[in-house]
C-alpha atoms as a PDB file:
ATOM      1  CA  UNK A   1      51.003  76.102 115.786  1.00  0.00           C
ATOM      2  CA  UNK A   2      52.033  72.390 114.773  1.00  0.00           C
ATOM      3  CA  UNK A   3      52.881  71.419 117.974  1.00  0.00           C
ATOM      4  CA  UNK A   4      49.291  69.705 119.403  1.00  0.00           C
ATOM      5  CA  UNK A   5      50.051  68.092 122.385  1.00  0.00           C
ATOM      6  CA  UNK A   6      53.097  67.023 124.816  1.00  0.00           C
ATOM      7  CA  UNK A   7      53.298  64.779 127.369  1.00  0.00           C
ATOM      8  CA  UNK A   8      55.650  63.724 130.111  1.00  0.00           C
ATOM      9  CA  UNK A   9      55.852  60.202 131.723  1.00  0.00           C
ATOM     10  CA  UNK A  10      58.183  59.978 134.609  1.00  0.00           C
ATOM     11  CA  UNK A  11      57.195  56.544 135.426  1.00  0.00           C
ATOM     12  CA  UNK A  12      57.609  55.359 132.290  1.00  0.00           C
ATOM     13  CA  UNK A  13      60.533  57.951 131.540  1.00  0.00           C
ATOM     14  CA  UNK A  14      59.055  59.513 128.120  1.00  0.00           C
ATOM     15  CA  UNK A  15      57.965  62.815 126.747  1.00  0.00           C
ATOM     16  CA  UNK A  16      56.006  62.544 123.497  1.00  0.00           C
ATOM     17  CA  UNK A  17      55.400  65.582 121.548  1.00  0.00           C
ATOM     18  CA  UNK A  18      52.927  65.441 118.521  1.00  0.00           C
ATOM     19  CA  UNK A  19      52.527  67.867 115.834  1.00  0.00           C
ATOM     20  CA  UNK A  20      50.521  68.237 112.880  1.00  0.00           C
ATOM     21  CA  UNK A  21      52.093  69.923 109.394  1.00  0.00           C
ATOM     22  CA  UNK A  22      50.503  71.272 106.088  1.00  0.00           C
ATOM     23  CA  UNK A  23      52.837  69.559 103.818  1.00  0.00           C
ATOM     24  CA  UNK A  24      52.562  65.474 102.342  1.00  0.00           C
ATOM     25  CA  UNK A  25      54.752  63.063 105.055  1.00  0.00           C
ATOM     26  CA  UNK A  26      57.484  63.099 101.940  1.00  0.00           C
ATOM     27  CA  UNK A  27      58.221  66.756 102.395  1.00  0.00           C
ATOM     28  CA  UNK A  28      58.115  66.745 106.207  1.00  0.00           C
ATOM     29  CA  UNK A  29      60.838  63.572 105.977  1.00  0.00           C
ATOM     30  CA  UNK A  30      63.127  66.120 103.671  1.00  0.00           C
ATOM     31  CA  UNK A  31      63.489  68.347 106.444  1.00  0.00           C
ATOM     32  CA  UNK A  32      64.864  65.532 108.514  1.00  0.00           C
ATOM     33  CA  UNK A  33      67.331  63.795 105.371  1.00  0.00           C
ATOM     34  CA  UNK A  34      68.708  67.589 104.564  1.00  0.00           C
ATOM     35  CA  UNK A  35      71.250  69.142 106.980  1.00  0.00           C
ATOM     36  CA  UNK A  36      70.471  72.439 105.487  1.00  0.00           C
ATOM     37  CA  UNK A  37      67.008  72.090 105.849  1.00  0.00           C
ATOM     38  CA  UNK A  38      67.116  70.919 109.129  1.00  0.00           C
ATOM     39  CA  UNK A  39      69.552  73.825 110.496  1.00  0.00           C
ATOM     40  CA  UNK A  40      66.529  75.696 109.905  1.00  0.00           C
ATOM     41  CA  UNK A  41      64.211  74.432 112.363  1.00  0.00           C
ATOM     42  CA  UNK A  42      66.505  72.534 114.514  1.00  0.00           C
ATOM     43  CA  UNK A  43      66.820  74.286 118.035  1.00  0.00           C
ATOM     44  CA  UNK A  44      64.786  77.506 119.677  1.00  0.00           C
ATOM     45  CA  UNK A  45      64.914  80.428 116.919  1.00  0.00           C
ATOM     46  CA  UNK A  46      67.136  81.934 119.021  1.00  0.00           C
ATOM     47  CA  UNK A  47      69.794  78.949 119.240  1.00  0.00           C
ATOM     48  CA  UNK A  48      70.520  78.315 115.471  1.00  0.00           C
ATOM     49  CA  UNK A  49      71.786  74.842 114.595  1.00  0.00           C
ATOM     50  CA  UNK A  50      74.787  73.760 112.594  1.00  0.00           C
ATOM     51  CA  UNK A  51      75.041  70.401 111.397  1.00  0.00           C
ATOM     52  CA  UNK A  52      78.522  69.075 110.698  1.00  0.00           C
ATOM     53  CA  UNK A  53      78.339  65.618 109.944  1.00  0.00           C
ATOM     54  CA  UNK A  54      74.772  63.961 108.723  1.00  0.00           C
ATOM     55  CA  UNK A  55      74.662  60.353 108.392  1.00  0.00           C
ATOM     56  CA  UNK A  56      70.950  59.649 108.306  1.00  0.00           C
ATOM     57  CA  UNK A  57      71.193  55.674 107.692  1.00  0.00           C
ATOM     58  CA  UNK A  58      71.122  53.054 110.464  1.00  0.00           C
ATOM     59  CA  UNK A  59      74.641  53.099 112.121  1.00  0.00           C
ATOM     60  CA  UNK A  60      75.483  56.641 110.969  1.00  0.00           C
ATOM     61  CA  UNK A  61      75.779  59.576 113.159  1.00  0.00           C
ATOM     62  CA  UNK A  62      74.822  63.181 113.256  1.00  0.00           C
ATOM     63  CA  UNK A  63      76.362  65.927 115.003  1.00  0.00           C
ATOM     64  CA  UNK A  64      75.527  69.550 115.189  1.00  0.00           C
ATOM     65  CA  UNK A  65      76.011  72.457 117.670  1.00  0.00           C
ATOM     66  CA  UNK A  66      73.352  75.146 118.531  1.00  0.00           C
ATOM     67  CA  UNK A  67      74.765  79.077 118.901  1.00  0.00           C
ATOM     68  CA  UNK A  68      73.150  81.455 121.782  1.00  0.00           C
ATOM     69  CA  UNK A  69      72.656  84.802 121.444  1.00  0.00           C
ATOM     70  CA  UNK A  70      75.750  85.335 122.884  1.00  0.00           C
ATOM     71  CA  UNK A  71      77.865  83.642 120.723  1.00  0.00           C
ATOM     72  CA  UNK A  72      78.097  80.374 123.116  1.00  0.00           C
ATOM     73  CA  UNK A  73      78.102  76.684 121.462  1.00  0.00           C
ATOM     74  CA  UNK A  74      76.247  73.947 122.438  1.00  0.00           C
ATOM     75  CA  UNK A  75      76.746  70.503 120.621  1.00  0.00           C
ATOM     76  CA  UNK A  76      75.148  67.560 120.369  1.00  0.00           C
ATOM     77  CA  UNK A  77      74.720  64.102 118.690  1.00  0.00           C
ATOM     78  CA  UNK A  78      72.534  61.823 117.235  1.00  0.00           C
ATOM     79  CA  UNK A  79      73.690  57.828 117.202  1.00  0.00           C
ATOM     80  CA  UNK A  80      71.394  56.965 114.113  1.00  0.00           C
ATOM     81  CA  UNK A  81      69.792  53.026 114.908  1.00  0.00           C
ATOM     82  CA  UNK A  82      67.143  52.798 111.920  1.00  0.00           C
ATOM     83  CA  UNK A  83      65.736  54.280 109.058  1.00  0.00           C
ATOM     84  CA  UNK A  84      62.460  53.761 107.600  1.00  0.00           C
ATOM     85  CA  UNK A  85      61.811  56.355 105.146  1.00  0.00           C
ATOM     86  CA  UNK A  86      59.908  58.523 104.603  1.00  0.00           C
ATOM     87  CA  UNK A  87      57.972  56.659 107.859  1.00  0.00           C
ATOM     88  CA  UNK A  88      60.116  57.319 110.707  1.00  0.00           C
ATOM     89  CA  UNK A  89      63.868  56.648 112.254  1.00  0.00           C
ATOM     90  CA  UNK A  90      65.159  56.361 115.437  1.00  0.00           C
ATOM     91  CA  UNK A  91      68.122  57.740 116.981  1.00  0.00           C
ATOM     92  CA  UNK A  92      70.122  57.849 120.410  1.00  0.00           C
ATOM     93  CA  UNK A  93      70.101  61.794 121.660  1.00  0.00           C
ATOM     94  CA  UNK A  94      72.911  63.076 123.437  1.00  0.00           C
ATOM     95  CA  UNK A  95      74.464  66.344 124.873  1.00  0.00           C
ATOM     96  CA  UNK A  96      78.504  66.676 123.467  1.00  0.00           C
ATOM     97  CA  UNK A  97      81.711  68.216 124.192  1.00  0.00           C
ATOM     98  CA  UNK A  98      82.733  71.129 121.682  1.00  0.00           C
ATOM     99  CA  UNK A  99      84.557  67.864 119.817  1.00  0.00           C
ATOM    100  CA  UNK A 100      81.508  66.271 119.441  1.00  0.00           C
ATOM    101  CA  UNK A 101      82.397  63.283 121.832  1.00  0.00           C
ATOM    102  CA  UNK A 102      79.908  62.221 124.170  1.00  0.00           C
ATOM    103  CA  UNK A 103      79.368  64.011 127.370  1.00  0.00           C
ATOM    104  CA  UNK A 104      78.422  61.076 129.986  1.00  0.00           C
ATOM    105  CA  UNK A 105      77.343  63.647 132.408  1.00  0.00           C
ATOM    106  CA  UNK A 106      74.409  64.390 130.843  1.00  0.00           C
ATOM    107  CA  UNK A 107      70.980  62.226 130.000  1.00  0.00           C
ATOM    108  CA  UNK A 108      71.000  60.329 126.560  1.00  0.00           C
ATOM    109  CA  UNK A 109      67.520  59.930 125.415  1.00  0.00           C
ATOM    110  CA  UNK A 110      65.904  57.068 122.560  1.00  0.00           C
ATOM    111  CA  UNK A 111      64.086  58.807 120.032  1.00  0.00           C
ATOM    112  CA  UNK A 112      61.583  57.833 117.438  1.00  0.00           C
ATOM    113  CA  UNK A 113      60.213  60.242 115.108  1.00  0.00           C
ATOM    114  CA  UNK A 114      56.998  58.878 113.381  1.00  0.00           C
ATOM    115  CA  UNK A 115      55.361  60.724 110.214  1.00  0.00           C
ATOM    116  CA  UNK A 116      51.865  59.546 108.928  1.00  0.00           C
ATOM    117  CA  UNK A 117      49.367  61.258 106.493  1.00  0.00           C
ATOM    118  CA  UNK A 118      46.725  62.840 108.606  1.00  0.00           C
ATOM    119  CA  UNK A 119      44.289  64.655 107.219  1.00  0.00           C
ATOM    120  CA  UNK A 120      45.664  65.524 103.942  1.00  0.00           C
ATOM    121  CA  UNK A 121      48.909  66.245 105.575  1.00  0.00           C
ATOM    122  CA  UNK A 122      51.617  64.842 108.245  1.00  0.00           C
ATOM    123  CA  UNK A 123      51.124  63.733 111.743  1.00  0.00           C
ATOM    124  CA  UNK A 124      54.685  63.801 113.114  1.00  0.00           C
ATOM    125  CA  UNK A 125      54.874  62.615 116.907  1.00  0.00           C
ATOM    126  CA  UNK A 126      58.472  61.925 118.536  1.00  0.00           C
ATOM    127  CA  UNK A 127      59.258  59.918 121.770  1.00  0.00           C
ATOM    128  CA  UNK A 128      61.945  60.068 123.853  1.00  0.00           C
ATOM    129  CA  UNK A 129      62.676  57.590 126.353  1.00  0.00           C
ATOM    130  CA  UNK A 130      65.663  58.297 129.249  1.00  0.00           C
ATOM    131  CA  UNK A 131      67.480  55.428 130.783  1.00  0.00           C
ATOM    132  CA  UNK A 132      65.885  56.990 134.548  1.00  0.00           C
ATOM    133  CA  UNK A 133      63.248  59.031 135.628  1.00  0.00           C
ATOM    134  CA  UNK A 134      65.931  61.859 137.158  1.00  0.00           C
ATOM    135  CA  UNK A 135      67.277  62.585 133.460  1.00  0.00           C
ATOM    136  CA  UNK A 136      64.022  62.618 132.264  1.00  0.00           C
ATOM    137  CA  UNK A 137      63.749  65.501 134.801  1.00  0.00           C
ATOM    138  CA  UNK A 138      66.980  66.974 134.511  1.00  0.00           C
ATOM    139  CA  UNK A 139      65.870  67.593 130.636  1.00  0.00           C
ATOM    140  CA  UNK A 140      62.483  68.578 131.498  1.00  0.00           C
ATOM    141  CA  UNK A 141      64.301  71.277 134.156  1.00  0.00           C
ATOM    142  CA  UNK A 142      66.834  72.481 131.099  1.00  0.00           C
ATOM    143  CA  UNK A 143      63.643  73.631 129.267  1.00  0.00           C
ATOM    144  CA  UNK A 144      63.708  70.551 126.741  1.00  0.00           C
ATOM    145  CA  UNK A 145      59.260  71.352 126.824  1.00  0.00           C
ATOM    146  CA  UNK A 146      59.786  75.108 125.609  1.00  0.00           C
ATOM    147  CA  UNK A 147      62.631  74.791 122.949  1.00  0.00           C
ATOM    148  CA  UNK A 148      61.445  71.233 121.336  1.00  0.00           C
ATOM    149  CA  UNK A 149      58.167  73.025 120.827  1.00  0.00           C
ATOM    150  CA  UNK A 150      59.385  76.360 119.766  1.00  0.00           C
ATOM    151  CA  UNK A 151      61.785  74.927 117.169  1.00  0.00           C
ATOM    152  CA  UNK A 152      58.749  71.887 116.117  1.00  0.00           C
ATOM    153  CA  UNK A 153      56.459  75.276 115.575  1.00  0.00           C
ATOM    154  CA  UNK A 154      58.675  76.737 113.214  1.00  0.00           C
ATOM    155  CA  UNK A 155      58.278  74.198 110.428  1.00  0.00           C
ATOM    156  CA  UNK A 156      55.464  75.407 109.054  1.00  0.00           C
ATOM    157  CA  UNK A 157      56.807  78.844 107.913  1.00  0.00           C
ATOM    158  CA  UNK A 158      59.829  77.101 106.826  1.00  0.00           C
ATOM    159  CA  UNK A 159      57.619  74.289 104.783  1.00  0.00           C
ATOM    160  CA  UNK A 160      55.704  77.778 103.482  1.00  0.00           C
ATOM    161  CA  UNK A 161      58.526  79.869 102.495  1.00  0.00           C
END
């Protein structure tokens, strides 16, 4: 399993999840810059993702929904802040309405996602950071551990298939 180690932070309002892959920090970053890759692994396998718009430069956005078993949507967005490829990028991380707008009701995390070689192949670890220790919880009580992890761990088939 990629997926290595996670941590959460309350006082300092983070979880950090780091994962090691198989595959050169180039590939692992082509996951990331292709929508259609990144449907694949994006979201618990049983939540596919669907990315709509993908914008990965500084300023551009990304929005995508995720489809339950039972048919129900879930969307989401991505405010994109930098780019530093194939290295890393950063990105606000927030729950939407079915029109993609922002939903203010729910926590909106800052991420980095970091890739370095490591061992002939790519250390990826990603940060988020919530505006309060209570939506760092609230995330954390959705199941954000279990279904960051579960979709991280599936990159490795996909980068082998």
């Amino acid at each position: 399993m990629p997926v290595s180690d996670v941590q959460h932070d309350l006082d300092n309002r983070t979880l950090t999840i780091t994962a090691d892959f198989a595959a050169p920090v180039q590939r692992v970053w082509q996951i990331y810059a292709d929508p259609r890759q990144l449907e694949k692994v994006w979201g618990p396998p049983t939540y596919p993702a669907t990315f709509v718009e993908h914008n990965l430069t500084p300023g551009g956005m990304v929005t995508y929904y995720m489809t339950s078993p039972e048919g129900e949507k879930f969307a989401g967005y991505w405010e994109v802040t930098a780019v530093d490829e194939p290295e890393s990028f950063s990105f606000l991380d927030g729950f939407a309405h079915d029109d993609f707008t922002p939903n203010r009701e729910l926590p909106v995390s800052k991420n980095l996602y970091t890739f370095t070689e490591h061992d002939g192949g790519t250390r990826a670890t990603y940060v988020s950071t919530y505006d309060s220790a209570e939506g760092l919880q609230q995330v954390l009580d959705m199941g954000v551990v279990e279904g960051a992890s579960s979709a991280i761990n599936q990159i490795d088939a996909f980068l082998a298939s």
